[in-house]
Protein backbone atom coordinates (compact mmCIF):
# COMPACT_ATOMS: atom_id res chain seq x y z
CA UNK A 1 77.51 91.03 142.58
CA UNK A 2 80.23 89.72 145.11
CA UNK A 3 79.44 86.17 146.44
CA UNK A 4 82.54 86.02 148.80
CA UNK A 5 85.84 84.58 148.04
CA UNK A 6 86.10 86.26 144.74
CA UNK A 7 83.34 84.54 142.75
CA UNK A 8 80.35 85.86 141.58
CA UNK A 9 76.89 84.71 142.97
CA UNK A 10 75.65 84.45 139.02
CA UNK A 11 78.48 81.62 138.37
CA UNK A 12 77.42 79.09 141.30
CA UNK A 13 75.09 76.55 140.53
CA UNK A 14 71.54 76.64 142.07
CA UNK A 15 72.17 72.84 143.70
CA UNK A 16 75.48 74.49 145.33
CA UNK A 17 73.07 77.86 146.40
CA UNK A 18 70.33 75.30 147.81
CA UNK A 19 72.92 73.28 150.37
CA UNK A 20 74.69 76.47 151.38
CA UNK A 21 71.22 77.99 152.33
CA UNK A 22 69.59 74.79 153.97
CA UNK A 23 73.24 74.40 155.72
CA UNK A 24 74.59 71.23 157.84
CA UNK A 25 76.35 69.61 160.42
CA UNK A 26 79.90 70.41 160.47
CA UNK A 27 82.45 70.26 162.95
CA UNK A 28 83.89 73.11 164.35
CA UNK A 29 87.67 73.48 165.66
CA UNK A 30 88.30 75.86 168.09
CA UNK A 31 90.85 79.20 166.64
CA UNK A 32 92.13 80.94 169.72
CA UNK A 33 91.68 78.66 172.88
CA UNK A 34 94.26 75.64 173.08
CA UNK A 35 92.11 73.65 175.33
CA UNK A 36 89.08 74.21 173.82
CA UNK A 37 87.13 70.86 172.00
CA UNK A 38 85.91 70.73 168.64
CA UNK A 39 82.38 71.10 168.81
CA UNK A 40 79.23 69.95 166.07
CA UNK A 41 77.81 72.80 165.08
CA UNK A 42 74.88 73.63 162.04
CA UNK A 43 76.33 76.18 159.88
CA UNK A 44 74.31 77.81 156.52
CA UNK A 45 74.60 80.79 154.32
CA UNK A 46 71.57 83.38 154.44
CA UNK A 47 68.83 83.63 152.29
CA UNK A 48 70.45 86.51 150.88
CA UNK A 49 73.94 85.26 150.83
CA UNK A 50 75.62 87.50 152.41
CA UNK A 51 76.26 85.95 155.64
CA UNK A 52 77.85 82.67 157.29
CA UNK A 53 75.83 81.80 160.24
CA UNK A 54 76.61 78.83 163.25
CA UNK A 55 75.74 77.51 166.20
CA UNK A 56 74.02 75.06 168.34
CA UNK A 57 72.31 72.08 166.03
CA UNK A 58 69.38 72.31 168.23
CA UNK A 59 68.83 75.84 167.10
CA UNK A 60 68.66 75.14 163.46
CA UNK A 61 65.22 75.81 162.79
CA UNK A 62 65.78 79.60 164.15
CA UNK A 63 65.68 82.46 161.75
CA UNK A 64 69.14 83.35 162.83
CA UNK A 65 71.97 81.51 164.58
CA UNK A 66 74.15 82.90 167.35
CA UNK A 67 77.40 83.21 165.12
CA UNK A 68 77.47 84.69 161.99
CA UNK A 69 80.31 85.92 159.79
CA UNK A 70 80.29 88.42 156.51
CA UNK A 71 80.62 86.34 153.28
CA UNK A 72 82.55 89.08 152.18
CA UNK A 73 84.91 88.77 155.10
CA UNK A 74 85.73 84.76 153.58
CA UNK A 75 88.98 84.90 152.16
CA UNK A 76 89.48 81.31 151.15
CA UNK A 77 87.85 77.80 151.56
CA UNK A 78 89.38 74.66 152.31
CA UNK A 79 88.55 71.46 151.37
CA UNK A 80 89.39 69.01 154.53
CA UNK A 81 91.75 69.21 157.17
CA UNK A 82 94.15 70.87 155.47
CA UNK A 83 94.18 74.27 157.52
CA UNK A 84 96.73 75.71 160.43
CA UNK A 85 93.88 75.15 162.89
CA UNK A 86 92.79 71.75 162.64
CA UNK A 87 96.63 70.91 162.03
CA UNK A 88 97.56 72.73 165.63
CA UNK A 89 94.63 70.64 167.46
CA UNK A 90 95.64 67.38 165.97
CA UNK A 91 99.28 67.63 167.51
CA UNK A 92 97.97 68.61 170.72
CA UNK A 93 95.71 65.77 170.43
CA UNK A 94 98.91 63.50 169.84
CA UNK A 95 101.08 65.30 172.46
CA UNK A 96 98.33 64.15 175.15
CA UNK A 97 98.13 60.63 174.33
């Protein structure tokens, strides 16, 4: 069975299932506005893992959050601030101060 990201659901740990599904407090860098903030946001995987769902940390206790993404739609995951986005927001954040 696909698990997203080309690994199979039957090769993750249970520990590494159990944090995806009770989900956490991540920070969230805006893709397509320039001006937009990061925001906090609580993101977790479904009960069935096959979704990525965000949004408000108040919300967390809802069955379903506002934002939700495919699993099989994730092409990669990265560890960090190592991608394009949060790269582009931190020289904007230098190029106002």
């Amino acid at each position: 069975s696909g698990g997203g990201i080309g690994i199979a659901r039957r090769d993750v740990p249970e520990a590494h299932l159990r944090k995806v599904r009770a989900g956490g407090l991540l920070t969230k860098l805006p893709f397509s506005a320039p001006t937009a903030k990061p925001r906090i946001r609580f993101f977790r995987v479904t009960r069935a893992m096959t979704e990525l769902q965000w949004g408000d940390p108040k919300d967390a206790a809802a069955p379903a959050l506002d934002s939700k993404l495919p699993l099989h739609e994730v092409h990669t995951v990265v560890h960090g601030h190592a991608t394009r986005t949060f790269e582009k927001h931190r020289k904007r954040l230098m190029n106002e101060a």
